[in-house]
N, C-alpha and C. Protein backbone atom coordinates (compact mmCIF):
# COMPACT_ATOMS: atom_id res chain seq x y z
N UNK A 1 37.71 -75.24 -29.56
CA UNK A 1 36.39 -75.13 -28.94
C UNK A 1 35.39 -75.86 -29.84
N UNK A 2 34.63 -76.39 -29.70
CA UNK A 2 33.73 -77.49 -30.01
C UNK A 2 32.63 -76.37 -30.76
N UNK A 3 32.15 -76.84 -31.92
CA UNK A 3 31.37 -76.39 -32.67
C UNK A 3 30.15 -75.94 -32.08
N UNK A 4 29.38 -76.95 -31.13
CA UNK A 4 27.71 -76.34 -30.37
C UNK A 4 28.49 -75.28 -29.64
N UNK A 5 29.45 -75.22 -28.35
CA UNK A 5 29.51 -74.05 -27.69
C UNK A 5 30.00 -72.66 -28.60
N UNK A 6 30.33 -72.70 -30.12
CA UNK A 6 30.37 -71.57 -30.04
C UNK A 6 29.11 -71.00 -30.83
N UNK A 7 28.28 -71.87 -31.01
CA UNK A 7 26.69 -71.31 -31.62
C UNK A 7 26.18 -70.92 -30.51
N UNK A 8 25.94 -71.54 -29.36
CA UNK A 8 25.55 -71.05 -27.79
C UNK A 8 25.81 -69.96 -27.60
N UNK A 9 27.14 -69.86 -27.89
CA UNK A 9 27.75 -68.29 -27.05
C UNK A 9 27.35 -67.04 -28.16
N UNK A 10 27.09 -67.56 -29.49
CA UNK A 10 26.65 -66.95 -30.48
C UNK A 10 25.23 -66.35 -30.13
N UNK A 11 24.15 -67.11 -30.34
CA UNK A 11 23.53 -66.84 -30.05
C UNK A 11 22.76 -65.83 -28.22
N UNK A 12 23.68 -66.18 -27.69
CA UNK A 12 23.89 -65.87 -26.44
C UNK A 12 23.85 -64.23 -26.66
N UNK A 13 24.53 -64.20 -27.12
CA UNK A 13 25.27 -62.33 -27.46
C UNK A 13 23.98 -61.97 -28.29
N UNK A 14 23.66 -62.57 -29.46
CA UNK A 14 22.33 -61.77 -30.66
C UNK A 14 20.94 -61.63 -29.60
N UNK A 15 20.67 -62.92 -28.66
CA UNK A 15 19.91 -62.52 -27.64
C UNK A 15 20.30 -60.96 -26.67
N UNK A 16 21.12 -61.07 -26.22
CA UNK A 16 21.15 -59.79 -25.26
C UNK A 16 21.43 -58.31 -26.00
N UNK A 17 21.93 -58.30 -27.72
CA UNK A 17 21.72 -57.49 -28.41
C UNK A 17 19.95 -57.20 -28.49
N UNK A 18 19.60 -58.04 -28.69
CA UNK A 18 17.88 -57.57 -28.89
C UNK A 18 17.40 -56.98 -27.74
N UNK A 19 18.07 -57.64 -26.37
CA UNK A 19 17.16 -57.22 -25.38
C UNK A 19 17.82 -55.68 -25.03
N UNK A 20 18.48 -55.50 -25.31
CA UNK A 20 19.01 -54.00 -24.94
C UNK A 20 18.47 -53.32 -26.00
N UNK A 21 18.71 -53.30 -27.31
CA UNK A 21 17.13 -52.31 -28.21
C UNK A 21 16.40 -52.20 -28.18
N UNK A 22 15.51 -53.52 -27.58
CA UNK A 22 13.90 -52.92 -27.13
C UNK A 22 14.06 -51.91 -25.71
N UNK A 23 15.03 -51.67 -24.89
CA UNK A 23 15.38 -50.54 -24.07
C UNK A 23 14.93 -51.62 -22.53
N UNK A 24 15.39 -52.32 -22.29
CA UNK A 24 15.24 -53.26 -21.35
C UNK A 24 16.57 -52.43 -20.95
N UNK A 25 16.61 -52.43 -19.32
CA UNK A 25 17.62 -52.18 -18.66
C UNK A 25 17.67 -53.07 -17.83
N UNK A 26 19.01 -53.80 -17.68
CA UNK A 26 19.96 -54.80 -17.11
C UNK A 26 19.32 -54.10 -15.48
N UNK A 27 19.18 -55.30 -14.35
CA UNK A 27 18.74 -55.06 -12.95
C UNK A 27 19.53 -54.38 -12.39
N UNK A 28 20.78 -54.60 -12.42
CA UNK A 28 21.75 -53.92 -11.99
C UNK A 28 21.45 -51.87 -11.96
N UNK A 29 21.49 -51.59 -13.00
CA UNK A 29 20.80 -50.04 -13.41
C UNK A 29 19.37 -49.81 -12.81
N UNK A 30 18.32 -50.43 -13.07
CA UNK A 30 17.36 -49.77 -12.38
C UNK A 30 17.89 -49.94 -10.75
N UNK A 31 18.11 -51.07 -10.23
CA UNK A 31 18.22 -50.94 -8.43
C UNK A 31 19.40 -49.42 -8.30
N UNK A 32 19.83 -49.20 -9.14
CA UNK A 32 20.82 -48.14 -8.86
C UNK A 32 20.09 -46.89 -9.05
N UNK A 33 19.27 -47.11 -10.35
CA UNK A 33 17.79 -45.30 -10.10
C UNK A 33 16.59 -45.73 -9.12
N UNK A 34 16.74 -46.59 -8.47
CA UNK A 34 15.77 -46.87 -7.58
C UNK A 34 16.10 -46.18 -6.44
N UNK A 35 17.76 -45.88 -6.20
CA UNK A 35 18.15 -45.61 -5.26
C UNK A 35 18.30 -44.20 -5.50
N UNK A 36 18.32 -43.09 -6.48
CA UNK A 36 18.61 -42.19 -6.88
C UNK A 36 17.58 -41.24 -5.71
N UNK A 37 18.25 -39.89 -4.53
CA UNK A 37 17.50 -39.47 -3.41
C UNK A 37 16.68 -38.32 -4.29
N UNK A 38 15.55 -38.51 -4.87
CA UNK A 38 14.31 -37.48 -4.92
C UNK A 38 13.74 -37.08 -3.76
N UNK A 39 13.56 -37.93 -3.11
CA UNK A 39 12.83 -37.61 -1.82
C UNK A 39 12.87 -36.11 -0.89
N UNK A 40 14.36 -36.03 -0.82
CA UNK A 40 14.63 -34.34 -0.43
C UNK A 40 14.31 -33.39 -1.10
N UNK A 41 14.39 -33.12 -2.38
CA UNK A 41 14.09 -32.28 -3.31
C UNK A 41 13.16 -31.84 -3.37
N UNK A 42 11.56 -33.16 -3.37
CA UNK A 42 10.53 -33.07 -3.33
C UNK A 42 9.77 -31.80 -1.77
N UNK A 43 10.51 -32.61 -1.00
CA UNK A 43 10.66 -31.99 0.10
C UNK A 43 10.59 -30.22 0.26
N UNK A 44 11.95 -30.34 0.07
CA UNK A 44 12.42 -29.13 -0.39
C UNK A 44 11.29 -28.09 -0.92
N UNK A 45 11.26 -28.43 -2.22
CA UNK A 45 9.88 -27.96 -3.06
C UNK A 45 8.55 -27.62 -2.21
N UNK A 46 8.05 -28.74 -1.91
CA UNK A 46 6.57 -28.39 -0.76
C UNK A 46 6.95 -27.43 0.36
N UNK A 47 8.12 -27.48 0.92
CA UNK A 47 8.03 -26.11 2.24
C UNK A 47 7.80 -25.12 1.71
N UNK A 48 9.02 -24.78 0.19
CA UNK A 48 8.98 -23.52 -0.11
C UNK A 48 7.48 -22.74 -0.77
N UNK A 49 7.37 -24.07 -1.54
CA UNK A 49 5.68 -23.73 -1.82
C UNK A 49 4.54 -23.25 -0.65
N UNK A 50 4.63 -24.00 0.57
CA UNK A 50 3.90 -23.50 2.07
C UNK A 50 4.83 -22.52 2.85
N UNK A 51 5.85 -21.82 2.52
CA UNK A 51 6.51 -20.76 3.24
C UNK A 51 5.71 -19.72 2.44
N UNK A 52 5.98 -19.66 1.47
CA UNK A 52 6.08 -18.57 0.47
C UNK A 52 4.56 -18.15 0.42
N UNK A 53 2.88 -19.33 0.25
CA UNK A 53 1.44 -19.10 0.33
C UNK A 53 1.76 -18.71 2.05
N UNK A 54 2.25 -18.53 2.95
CA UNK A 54 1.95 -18.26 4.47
C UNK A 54 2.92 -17.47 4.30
N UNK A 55 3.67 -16.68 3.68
CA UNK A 55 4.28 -15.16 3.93
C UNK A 55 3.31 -14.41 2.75
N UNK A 56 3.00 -14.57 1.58
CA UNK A 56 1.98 -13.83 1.16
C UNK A 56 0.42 -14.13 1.87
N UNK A 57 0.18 -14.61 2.43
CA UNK A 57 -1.07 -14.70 3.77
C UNK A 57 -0.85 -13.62 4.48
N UNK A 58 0.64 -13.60 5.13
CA UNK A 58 0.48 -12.60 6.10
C UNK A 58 0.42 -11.39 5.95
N UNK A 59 1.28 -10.64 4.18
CA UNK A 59 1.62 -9.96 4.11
C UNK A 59 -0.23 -9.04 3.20
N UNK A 60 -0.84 -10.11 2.64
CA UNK A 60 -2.52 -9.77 2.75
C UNK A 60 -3.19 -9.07 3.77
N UNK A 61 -2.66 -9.79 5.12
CA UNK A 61 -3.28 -9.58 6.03
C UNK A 61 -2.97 -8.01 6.73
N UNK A 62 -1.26 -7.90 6.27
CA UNK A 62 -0.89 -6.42 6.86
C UNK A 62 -1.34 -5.50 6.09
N UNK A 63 -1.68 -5.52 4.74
CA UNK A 63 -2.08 -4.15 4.29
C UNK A 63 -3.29 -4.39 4.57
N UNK A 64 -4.37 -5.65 5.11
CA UNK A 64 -5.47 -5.01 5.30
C UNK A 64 -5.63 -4.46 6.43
N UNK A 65 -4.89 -5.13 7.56
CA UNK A 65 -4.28 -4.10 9.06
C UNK A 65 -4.44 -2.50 8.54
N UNK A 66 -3.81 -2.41 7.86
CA UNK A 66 -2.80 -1.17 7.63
C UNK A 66 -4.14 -0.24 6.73
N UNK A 67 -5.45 -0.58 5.77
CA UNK A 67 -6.67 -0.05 5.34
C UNK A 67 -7.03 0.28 6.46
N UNK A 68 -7.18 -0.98 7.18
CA UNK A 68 -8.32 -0.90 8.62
C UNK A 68 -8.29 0.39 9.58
N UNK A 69 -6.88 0.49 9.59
CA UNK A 69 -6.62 1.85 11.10
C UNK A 69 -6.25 2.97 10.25
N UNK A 70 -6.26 2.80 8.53
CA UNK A 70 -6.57 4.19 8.18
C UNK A 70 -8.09 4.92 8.02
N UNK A 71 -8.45 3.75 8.06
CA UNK A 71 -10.35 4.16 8.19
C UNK A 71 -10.94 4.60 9.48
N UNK A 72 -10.03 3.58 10.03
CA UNK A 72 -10.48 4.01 11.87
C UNK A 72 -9.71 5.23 13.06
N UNK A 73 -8.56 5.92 11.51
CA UNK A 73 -8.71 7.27 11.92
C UNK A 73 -9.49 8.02 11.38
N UNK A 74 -9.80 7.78 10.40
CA UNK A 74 -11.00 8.71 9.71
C UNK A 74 -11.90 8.98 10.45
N UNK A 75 -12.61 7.64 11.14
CA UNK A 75 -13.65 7.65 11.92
C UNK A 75 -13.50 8.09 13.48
N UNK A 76 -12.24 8.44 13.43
CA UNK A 76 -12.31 8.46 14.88
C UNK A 76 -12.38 10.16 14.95
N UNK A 77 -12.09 10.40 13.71
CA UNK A 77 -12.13 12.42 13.58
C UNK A 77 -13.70 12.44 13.64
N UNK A 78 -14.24 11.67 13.11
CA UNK A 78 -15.53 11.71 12.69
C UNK A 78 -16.61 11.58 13.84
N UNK A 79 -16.16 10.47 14.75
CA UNK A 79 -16.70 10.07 15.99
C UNK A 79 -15.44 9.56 16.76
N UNK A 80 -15.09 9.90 18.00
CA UNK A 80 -14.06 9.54 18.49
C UNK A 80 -14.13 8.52 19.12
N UNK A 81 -15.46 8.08 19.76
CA UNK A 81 -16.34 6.86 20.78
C UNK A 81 -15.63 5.68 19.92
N UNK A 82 -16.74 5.82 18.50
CA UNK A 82 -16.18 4.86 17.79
C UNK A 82 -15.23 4.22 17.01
N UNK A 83 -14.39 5.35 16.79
CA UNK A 83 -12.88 5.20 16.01
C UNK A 83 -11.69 4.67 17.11
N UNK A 84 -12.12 5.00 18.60
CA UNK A 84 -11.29 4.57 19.43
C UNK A 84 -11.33 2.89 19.61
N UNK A 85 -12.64 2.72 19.52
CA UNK A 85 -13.18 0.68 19.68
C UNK A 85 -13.09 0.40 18.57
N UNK A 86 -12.51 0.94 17.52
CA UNK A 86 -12.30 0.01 16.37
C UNK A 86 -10.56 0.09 16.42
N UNK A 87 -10.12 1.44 16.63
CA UNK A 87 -8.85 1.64 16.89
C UNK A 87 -8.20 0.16 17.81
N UNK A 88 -8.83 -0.25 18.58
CA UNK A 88 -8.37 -1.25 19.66
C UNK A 88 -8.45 -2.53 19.18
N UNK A 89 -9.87 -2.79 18.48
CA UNK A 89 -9.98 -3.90 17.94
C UNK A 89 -8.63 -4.21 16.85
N UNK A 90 -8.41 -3.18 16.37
CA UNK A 90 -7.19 -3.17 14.97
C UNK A 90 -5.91 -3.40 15.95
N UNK A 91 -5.59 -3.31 16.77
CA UNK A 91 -4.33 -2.81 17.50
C UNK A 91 -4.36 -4.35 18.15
N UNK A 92 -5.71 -5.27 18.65
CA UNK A 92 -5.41 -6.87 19.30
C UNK A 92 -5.00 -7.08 18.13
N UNK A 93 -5.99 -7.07 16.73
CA UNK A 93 -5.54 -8.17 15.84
C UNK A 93 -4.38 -8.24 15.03
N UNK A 94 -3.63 -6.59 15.01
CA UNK A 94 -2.17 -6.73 15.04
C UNK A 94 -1.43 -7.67 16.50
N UNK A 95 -1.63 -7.42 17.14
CA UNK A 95 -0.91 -7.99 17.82
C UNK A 95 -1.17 -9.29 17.90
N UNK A 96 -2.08 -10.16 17.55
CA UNK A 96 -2.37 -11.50 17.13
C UNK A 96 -1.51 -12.11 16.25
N UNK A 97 -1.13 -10.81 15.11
CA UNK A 97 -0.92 -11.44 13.94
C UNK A 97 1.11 -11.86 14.20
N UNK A 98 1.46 -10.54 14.95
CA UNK A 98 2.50 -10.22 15.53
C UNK A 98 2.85 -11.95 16.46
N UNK A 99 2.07 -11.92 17.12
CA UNK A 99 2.33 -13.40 17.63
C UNK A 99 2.65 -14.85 16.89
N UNK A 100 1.75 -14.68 16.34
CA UNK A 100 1.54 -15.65 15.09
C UNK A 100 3.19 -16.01 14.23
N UNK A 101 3.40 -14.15 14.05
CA UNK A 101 4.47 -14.38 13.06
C UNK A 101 5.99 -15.02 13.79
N UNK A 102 6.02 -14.97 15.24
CA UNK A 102 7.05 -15.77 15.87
C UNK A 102 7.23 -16.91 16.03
N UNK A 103 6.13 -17.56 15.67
CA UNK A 103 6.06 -19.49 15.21
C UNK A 103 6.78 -20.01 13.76
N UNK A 104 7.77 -20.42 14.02
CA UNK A 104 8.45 -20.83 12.84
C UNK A 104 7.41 -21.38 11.95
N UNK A 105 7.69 -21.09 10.85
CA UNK A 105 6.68 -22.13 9.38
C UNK A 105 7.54 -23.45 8.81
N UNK A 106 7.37 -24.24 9.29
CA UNK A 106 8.01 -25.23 8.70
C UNK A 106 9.31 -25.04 8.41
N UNK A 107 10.78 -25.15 9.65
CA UNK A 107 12.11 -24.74 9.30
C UNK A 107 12.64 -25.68 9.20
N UNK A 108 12.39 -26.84 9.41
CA UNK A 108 13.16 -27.86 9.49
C UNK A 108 13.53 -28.14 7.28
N UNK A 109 13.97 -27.70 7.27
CA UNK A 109 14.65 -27.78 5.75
C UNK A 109 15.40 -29.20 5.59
N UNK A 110 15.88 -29.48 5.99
CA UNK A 110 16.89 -30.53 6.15
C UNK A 110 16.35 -32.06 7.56
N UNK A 111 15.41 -31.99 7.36
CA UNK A 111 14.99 -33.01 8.94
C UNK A 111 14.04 -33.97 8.29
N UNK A 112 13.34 -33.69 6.97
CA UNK A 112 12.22 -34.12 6.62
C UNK A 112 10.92 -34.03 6.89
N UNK A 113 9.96 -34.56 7.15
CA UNK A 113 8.39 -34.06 7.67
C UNK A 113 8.68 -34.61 9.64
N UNK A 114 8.40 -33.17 9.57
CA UNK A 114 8.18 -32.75 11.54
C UNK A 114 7.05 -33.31 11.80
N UNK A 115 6.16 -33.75 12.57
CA UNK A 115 5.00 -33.67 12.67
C UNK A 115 4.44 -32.39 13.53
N UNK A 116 5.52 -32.07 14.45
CA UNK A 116 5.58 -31.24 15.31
C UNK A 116 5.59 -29.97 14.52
N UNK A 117 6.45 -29.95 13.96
CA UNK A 117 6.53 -28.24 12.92
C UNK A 117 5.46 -28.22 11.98
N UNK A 118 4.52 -29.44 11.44
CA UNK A 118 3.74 -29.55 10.25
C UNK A 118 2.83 -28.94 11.05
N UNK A 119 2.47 -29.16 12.95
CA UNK A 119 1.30 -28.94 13.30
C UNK A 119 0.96 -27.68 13.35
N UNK A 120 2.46 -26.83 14.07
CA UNK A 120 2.41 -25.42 14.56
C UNK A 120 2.12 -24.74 13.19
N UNK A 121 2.56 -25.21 11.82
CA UNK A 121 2.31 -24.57 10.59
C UNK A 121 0.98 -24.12 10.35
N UNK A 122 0.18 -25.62 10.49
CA UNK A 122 -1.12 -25.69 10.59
C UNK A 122 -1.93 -24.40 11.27
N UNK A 123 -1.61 -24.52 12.91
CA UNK A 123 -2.16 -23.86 14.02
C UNK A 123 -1.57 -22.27 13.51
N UNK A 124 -0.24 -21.49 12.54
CA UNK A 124 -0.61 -20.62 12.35
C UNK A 124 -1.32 -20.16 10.83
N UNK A 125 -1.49 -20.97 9.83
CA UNK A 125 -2.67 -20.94 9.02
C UNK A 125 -4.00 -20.73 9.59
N UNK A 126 -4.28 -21.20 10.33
CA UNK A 126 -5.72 -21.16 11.49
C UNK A 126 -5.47 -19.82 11.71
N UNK A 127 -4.64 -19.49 12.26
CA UNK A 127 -4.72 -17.94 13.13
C UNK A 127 -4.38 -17.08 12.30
N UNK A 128 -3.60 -17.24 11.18
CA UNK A 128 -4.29 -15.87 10.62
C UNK A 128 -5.37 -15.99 9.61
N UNK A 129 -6.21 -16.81 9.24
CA UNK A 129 -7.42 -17.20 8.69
C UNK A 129 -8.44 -16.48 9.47
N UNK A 130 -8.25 -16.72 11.10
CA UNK A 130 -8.72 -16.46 11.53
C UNK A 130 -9.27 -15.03 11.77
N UNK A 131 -7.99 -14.11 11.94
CA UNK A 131 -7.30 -13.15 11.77
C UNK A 131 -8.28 -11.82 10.96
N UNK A 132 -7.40 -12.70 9.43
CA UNK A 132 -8.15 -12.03 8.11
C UNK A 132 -9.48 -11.89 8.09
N UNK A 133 -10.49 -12.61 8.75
CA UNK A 133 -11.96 -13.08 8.80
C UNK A 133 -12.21 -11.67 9.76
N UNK A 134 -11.87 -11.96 11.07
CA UNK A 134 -11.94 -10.82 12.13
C UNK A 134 -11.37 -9.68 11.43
N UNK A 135 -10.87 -9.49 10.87
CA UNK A 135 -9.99 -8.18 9.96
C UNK A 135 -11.48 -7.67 8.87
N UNK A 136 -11.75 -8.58 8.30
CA UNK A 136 -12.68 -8.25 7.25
C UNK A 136 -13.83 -7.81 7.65
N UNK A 137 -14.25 -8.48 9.06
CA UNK A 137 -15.46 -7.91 9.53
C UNK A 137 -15.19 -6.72 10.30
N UNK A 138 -14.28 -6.46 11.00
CA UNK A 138 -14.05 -5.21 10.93
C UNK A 138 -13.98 -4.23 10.31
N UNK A 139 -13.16 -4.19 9.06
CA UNK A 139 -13.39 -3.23 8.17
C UNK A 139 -14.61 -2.76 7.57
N UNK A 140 -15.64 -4.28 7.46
CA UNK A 140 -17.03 -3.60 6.81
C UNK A 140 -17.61 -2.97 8.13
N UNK A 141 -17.71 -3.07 8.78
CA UNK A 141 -17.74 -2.11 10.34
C UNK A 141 -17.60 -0.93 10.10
N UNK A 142 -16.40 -0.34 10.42
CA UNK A 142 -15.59 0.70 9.83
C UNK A 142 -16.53 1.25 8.83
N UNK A 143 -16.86 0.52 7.57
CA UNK A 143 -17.02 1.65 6.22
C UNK A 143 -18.37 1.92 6.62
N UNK A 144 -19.28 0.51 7.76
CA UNK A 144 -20.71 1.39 7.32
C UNK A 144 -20.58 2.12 8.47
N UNK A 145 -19.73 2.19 9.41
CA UNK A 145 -19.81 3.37 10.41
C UNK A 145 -19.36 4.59 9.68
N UNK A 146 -18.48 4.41 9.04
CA UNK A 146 -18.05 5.39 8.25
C UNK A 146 -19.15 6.31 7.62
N UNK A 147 -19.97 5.27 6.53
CA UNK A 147 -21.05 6.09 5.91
C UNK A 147 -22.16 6.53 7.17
N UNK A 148 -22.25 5.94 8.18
CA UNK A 148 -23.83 6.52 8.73
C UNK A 148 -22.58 7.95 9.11
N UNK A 149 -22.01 7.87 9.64
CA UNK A 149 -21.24 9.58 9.74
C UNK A 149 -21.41 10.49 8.74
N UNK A 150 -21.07 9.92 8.09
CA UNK A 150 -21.25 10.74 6.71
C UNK A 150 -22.44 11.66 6.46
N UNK A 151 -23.45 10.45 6.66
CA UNK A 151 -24.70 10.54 6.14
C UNK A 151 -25.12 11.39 7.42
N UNK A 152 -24.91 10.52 8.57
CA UNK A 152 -25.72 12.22 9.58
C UNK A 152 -25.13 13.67 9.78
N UNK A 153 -23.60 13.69 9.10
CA UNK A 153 -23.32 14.89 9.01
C UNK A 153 -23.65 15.62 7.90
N UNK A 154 -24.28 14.69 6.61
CA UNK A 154 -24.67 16.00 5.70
C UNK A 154 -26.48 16.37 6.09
N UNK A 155 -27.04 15.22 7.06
CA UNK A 155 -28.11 15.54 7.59
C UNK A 155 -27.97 16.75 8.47
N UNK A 156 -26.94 16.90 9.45
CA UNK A 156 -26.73 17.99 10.22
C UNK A 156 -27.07 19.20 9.67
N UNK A 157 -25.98 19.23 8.08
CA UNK A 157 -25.39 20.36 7.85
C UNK A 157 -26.95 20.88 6.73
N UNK A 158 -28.04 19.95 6.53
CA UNK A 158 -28.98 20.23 6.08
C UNK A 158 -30.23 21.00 6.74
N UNK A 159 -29.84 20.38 8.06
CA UNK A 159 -30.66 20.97 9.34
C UNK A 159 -30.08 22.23 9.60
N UNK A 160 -28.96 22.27 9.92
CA UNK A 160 -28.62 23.74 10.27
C UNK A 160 -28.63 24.74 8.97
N UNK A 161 -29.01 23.88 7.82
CA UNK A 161 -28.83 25.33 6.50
C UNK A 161 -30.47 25.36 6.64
N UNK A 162 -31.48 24.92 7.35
CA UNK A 162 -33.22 25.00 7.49
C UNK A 162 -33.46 25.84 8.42
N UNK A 163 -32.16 25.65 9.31
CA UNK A 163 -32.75 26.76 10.46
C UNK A 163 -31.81 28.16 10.21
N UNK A 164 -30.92 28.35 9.62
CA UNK A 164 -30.77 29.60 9.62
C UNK A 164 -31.90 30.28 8.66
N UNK A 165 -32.69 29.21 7.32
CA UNK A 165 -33.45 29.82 6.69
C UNK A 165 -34.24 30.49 7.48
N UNK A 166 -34.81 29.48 8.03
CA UNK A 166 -35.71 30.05 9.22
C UNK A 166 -35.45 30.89 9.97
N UNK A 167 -34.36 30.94 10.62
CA UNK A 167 -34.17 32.08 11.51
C UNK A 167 -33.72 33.31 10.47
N UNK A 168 -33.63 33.80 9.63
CA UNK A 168 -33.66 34.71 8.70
C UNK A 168 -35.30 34.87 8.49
N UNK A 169 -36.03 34.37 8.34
CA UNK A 169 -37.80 34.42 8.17
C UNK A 169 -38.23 35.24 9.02
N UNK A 170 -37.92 34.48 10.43
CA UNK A 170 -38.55 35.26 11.65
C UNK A 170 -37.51 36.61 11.57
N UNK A 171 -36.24 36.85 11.04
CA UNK A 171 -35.99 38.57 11.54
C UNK A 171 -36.88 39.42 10.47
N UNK A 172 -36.95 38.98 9.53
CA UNK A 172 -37.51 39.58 8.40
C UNK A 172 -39.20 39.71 8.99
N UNK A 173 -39.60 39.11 9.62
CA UNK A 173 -40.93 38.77 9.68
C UNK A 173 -40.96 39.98 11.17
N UNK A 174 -40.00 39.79 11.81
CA UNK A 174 -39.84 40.87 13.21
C UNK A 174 -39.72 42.27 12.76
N UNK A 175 -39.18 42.10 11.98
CA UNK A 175 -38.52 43.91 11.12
C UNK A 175 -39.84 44.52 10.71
N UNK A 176 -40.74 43.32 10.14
CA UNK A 176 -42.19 44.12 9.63
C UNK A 176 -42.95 44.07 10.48
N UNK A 177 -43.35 43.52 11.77
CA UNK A 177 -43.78 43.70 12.97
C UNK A 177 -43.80 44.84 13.11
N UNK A 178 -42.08 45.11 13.72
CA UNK A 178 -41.74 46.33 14.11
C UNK A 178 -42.34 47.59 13.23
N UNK A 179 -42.10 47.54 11.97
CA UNK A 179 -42.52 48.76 11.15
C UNK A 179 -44.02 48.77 11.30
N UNK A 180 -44.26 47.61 11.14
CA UNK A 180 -46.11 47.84 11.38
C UNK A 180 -46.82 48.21 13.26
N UNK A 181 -45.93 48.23 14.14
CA UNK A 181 -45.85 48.84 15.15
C UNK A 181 -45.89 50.38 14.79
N UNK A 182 -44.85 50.98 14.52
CA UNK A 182 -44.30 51.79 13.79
C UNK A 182 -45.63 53.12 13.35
N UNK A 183 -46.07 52.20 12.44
CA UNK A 183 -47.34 52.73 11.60
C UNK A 183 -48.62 52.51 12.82
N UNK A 184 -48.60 51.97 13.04
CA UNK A 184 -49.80 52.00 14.16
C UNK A 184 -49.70 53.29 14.85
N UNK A 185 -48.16 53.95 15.80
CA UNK A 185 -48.00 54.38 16.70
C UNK A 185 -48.83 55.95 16.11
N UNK A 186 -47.94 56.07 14.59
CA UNK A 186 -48.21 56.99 14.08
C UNK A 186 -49.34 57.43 13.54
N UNK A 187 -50.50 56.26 13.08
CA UNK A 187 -51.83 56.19 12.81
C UNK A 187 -52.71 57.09 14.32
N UNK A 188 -52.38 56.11 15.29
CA UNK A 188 -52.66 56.63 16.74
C UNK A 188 -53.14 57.97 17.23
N UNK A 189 -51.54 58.41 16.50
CA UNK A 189 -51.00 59.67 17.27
C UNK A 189 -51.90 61.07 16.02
N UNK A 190 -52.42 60.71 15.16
CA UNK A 190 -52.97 61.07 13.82
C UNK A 190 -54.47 61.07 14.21
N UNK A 191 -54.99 60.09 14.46
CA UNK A 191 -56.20 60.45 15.25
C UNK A 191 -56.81 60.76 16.63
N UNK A 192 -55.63 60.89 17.25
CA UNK A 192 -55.87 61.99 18.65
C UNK A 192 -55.56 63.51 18.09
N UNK A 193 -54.94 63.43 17.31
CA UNK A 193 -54.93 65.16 16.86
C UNK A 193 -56.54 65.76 15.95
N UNK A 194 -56.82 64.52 15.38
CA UNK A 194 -57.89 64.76 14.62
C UNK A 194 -59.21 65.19 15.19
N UNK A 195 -59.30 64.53 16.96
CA UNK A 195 -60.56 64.21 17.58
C UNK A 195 -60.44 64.84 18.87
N UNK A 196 -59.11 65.45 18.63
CA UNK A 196 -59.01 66.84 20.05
C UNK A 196 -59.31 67.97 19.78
C-alpha cells in the first residue's frame, strides 16, 4: 500500500476519534431517537392528570351535595315550606351531577386525542362547575335561612317568656283586686251596722 493512502486512512480514523469525544453522534443514532414513541406516554400522562382533577371535582362536589341536604333537613324541622324547596333544589342538582357522571372523561387511552371525547370532557367540566356554583349558592341559602330560624325562634321563645311574665302580673294584680273587693265588702257591711 502506497505511503499517502496510509496517512489518509490514518488520519481518517484520529479525525472520527475526535469527533466522537466531543459527543457528536453519528446520523444514523439520532434518526433512530428521533424515532423513539414518547408521544403515547405523554398522552397517557395528561388523561390521567384530567381523569383524576375531574374525579376529585366530582367527589368535592358530593360531599358538598351531601352538607347541603344535611342542612336542609335541619331546616326543614325548622320550617318545612322551606327545607322542602331547598330539599328539591339539592335532589335536581344531584341528579345533574348523576348525569354528568355517565359521560365518559376522556377513555380513549389508546386512540390518541379524540376531539370528540376532548369535547364531552370539556362539556362535563362545565357542568359540574356549574353544578358546584349552584351548590354553593344554595348552601349559603340554607345557612342564612338557617340563622333567620334560629334567630326568630329565640325571638319567639323571648316573647312567650314576656308574656307569661305578664300574664303572672295581671293574676297577681287580680288576686289584689279581689282582696281589695274583699275589704270593701267588709268595710260596707261595718258601716251599715254603725249607722243603723
Amino acid at each position: 500500500m502506497p505511503a499517502h493512502h496510509s496517512k489518509r486512512k490514518r488520519a481518517n480514523e484520529v479525525h472520527s476519534a475526535r469527533v466522537t469525544q466531543r459527543g457528536n453522534v453519528p446520523k444514523s443514532t439520532k434518526q433512530a431517537d428521533a424515532k423513539t414513541p414518547v408521544g403515547p406516554w405523554l398522552l397517557a400522562l395528561f388523561v390521567f392528570v384530567v381523569v383524576a382533577r375531574s374525579l376529585s371535582s366530582k367527589h368535592r362536589v358530593e360531599n358538598s351535595i351531601n352538607e347541603a341536604t344535611k342542612l336542609a333537613r335541619d331546616l326543614e324541622r325548622l320550617d318545612p315550606s322551606y327545607g322542602r324547596e331547598y330539599r328539591q333544589r339539592i335532589d335536581a342538582i344531584r341528579q345533574r351531577l348523576e348525569n354528568v357522571s355517565k359521560v365518559p372523561v376522556h377513555g380513549a387511552w389508546n386512540s390518541g386525542f379524540d376531539p370528540e371525547v376532548d369535547r364531552l370532557g370539556q362539556q362535563q367540566r362545565d357542568l359540574l362547575l356549574r353544578g358546584h356554583g349552584s351548590l354553593v349558592r344554595t348552601g349559603e341559602s340554607l345557612q342564612i335561612s338557617r340563622q333567620t330560624a334560629h334567630e326568630t325562634e329565640q325571638i319567639g321563645n323571648e316573647i312567650m317568656s314576656d308574656l307569661t311574665t305578664q300574664r303572672e302580673a295581671l293574676l297577681r294584680t287580680q288576686n289584689k283586686l279581689n282582696e281589695g273587693g274583699e275589704h270593701l265588702k267588709s268595710g260596707s257591711k261595718t258601716l251599715r251596722l254603725m249607722y243603723s
